[in-house]
Protein backbone atom coordinates (compact mmCIF):
# COMPACT_ATOMS: atom_id res chain seq x y z
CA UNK A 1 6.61 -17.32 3.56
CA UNK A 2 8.67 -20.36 3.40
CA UNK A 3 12.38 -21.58 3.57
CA UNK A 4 11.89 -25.88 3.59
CA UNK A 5 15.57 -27.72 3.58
CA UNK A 6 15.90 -31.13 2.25
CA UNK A 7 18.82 -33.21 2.98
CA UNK A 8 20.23 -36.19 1.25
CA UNK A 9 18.27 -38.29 4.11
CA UNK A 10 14.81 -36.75 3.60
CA UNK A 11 15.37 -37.34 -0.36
CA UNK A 12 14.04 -40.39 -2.30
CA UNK A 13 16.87 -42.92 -3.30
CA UNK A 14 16.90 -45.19 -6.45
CA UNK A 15 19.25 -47.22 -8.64
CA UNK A 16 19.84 -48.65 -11.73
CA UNK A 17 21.23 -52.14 -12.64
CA UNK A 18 21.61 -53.45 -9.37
CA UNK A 19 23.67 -50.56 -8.31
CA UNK A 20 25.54 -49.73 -11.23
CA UNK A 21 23.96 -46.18 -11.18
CA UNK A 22 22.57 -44.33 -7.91
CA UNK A 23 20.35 -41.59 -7.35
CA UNK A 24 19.18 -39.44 -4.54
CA UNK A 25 15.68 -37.31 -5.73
CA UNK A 26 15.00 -34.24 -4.36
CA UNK A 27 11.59 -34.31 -6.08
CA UNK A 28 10.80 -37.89 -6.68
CA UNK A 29 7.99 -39.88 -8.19
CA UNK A 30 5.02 -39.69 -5.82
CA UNK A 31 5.71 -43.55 -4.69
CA UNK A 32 9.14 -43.06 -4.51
CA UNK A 33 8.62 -42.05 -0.48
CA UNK A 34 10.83 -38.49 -0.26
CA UNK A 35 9.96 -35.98 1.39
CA UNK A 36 9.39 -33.25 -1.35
CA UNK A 37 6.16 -34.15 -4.13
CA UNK A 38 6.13 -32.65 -7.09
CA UNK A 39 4.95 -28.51 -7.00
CA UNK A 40 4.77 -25.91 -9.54
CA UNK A 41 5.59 -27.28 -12.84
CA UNK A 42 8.74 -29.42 -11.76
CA UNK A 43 7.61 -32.73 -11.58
CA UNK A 44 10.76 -34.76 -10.95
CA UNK A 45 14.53 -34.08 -10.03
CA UNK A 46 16.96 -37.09 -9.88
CA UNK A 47 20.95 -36.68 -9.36
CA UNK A 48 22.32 -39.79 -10.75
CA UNK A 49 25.80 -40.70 -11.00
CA UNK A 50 27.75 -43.94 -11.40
CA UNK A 51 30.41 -44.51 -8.45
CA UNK A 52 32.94 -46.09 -10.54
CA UNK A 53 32.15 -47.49 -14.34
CA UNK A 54 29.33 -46.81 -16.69
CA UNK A 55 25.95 -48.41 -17.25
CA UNK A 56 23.28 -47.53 -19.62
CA UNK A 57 19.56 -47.46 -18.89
CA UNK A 58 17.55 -49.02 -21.93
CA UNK A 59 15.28 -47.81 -24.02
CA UNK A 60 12.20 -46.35 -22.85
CA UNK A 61 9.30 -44.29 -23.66
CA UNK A 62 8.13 -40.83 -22.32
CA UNK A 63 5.07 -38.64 -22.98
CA UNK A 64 3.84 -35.24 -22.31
CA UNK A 65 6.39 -34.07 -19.94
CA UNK A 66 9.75 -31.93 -21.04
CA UNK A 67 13.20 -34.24 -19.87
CA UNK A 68 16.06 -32.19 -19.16
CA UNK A 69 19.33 -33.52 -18.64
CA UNK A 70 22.26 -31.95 -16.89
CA UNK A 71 25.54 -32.92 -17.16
CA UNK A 72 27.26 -32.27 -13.86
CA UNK A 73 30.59 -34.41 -13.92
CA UNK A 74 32.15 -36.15 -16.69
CA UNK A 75 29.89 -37.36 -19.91
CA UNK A 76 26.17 -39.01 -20.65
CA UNK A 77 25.60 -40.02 -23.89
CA UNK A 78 22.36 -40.59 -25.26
CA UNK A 79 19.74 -41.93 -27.90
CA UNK A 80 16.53 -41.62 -29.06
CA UNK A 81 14.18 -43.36 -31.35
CA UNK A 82 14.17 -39.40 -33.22
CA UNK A 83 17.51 -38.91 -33.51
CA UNK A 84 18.36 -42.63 -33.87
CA UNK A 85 22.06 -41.62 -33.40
CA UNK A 86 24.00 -41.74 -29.86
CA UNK A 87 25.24 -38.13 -28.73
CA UNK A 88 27.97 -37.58 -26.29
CA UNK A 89 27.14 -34.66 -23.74
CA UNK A 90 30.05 -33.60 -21.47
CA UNK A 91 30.43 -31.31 -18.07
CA UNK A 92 28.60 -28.10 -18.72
CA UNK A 93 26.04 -29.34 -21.77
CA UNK A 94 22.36 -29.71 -21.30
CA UNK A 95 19.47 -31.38 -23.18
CA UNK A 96 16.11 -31.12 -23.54
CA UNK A 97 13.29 -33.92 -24.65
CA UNK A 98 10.24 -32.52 -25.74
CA UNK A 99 8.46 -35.72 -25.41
CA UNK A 100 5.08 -35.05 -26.71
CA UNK A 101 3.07 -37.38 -28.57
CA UNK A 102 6.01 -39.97 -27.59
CA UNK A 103 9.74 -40.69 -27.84
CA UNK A 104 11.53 -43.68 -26.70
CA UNK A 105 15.35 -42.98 -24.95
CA UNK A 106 18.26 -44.67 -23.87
CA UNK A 107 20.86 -42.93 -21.62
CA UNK A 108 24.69 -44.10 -20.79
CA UNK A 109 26.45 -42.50 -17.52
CA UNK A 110 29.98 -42.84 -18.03
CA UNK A 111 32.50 -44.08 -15.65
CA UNK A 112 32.20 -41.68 -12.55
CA UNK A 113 30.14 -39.00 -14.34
CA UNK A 114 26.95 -37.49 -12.52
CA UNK A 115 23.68 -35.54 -14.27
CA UNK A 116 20.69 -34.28 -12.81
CA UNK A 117 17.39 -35.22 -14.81
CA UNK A 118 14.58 -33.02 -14.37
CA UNK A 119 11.49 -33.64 -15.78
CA UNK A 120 8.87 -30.38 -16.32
CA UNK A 121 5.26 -30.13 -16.67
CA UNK A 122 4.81 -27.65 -19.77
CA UNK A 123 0.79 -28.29 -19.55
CA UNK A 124 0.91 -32.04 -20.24
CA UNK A 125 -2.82 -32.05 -21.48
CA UNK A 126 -1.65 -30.01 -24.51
CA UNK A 127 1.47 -31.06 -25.63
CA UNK A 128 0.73 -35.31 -25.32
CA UNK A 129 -0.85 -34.07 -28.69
CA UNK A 130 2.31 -32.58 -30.43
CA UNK A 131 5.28 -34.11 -31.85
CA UNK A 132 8.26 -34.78 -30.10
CA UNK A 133 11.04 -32.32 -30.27
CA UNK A 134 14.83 -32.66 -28.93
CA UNK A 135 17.75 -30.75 -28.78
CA UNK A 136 21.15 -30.20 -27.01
CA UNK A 137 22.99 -27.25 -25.68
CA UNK A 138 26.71 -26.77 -25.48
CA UNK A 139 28.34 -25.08 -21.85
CA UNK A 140 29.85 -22.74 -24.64
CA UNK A 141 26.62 -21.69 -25.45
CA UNK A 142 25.33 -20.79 -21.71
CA UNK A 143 25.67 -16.60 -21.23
CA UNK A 144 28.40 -16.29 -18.36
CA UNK A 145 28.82 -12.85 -16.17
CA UNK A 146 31.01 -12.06 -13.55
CA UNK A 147 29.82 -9.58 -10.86
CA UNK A 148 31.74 -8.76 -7.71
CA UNK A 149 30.93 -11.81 -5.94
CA UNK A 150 29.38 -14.28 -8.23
CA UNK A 151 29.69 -15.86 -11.37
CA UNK A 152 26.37 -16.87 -12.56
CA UNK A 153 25.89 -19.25 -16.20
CA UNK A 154 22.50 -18.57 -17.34
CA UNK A 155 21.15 -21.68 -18.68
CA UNK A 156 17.66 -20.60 -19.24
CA UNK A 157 17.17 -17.29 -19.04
CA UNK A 158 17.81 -14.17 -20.79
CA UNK A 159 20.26 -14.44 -24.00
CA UNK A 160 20.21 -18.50 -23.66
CA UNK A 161 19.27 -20.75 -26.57
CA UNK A 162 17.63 -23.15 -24.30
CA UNK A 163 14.05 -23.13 -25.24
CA UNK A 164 11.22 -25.00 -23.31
CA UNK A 165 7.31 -24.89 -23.14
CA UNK A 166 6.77 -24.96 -19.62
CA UNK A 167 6.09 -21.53 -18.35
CA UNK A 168 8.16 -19.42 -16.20
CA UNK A 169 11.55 -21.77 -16.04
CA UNK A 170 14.86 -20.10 -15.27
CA UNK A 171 18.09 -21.98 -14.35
CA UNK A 172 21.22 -20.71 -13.37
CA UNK A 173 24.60 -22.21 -11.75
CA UNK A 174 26.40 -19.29 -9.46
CA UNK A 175 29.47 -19.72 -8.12
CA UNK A 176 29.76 -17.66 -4.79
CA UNK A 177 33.05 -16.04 -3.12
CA UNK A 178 33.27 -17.31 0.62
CA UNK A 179 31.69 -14.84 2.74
CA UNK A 180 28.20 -13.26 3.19
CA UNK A 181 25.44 -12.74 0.48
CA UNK A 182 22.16 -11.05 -0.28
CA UNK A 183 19.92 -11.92 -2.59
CA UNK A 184 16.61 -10.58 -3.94
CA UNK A 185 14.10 -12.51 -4.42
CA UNK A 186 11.13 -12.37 -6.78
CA UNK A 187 7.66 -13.22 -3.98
CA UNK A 188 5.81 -14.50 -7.45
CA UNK A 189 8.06 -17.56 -8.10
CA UNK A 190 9.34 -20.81 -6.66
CA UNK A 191 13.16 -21.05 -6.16
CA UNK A 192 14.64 -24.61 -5.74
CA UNK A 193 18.44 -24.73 -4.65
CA UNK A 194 20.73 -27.77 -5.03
CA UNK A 195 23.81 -27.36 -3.20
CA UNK A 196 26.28 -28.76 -6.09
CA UNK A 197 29.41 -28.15 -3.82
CA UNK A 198 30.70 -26.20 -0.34
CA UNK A 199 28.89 -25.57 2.35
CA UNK A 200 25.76 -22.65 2.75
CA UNK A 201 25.40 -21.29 6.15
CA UNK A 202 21.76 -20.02 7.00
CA UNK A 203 20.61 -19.26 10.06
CA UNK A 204 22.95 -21.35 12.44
CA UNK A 205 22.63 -24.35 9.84
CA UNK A 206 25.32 -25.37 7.92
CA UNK A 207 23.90 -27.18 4.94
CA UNK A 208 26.56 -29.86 2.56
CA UNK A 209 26.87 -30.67 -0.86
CA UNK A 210 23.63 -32.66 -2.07
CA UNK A 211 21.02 -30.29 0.25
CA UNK A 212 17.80 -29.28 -1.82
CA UNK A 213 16.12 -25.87 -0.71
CA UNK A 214 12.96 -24.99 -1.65
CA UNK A 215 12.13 -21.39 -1.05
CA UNK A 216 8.55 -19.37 -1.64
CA UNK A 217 6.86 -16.28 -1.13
CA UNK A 218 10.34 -14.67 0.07
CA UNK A 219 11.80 -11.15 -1.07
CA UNK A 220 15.50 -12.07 0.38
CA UNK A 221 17.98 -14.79 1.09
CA UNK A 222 20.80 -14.19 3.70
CA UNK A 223 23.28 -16.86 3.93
CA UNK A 224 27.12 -17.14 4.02
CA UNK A 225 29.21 -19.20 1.44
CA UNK A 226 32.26 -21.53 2.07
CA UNK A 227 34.35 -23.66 0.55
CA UNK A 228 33.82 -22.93 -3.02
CA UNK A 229 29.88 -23.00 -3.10
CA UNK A 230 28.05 -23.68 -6.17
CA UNK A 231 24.26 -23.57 -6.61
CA UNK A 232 21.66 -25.03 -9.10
CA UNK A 233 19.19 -22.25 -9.46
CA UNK A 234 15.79 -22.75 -10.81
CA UNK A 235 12.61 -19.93 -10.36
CA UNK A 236 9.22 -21.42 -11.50
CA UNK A 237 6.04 -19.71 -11.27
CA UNK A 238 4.53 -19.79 -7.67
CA UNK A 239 1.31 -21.13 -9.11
CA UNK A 240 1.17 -22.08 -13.26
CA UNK A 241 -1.98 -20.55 -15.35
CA UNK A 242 -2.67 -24.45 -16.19
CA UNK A 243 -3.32 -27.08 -14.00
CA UNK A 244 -0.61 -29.76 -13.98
CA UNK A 245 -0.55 -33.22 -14.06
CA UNK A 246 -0.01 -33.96 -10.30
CA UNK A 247 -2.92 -31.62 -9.23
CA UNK A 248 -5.12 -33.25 -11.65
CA UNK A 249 -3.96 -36.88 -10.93
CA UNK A 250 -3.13 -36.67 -6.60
């Protein structure tokens, strides 16, 4: 059984254009020096944002993996050598990059706008042989439910158009009232938190905004909410049927 926390200190840290755009990775490349190496079939997870105006990242190619984009604050926009168009994303939207056989992609963070890329390992062996797929999903689109003292947007899960290979994957933001929580936990996946905003109390630690939790083998999570908290949910499979890149390549 195992609870790991990640702070923003324990994270890899990158940049773009001499500091135009920052990151912090909770899962980073495996010579990017964090902490946290890639497990289950998440691969990578960047939170990039630019501190004041926008910057673009050039075109460049990916293969294999699925590329998800969140947006967190403000707008991305983005372009690829299938769409060969630029497409505004704002607060809320998501998109996906099936990259396949190959796809070459530009991104633009606009002026103090954040996203989280996270790149998925949908049995890379397999799909470096099929074409390249993308799409986008609207916040509008996202199933939303209200329970006593949550309000969870399903972004890949039940009822969601978001469709991916790689096995297992749900996301979810959840909103949590201040006070104490419960939850149940499935022992047969990974959960990985990102603390998007407030504070999470568990046991006698007060974790911050920009904390990544990593959670396995558990069947509950105590913990007491403040401040507005807002979580990044995703459950992966504790151990894929395939063997993924980074086991076959580290």
């Amino acid at each position: 059984m195992s609870v790991v926390i990640f702070n923003k200190k324990e994270q890899a840290s990158g940049n773009f254009n001499n500091g135009e755009i920052l990151e912090k990775k909770p899962i980073g490349f495996p010579n990017d020096g964090g902490e946290l190496k890639p497990y289950s079939n998440l691969f990578y997870w960047a939170d990039a944002w630019t501190p004041s105006s926008r910057s673009t990242i050039g075109l460049h190619p990916h293969q294999g993996f699925e590329i998800c984009s969140f947006v967190i604050e403000g707008s991305i926009k983005h372009f690829d050598s299938q769409q060969n168009k630029w497409i505004e994303l704002k607060k809320g939207d998501a998109q996906i990059i099936r990259s396949g056989n190959g796809i070459s992609h530009a991104e633009e963070i606009l002026d103090n706008s954040r996203m989280f890329q996270i790149w998925f390992d949908p049995n890379v062996s397999k799909t470096i042989t099929q074409p390249a797929t993308y799409s986008d999903y609207k916040r509008a689109s996202f199933p939303l439910l209200k329970k006593e003292k949550t309000t969870i947007t399903t972004i890949i899960g039940n009822d969601s158009p978001f469709q991916m290979d790689s096995e297992g994957i749900e996301i979810y933001e959840i909103k949590y009232d201040d006070g104490l929580h419960e939850i149940n936990l499935d022992s047969k996946k990974v959960y990985s938190f990102f603390i998007k905003k407030g504070n999470l109390m568990y046991e006698n630690k007060n974790l911050s905004e920009g904390t990544f939790i990593k959670i396995e083998k558990e069947s509950k999570l105590n913990f007491k909410a403040s401040s507005d908290l807002e979580l990044f949910e995703i459950r992966s499979p504790l151990k894929p049927k395939y063997s993924t890149y980074f086991e076959r390549f580290n």
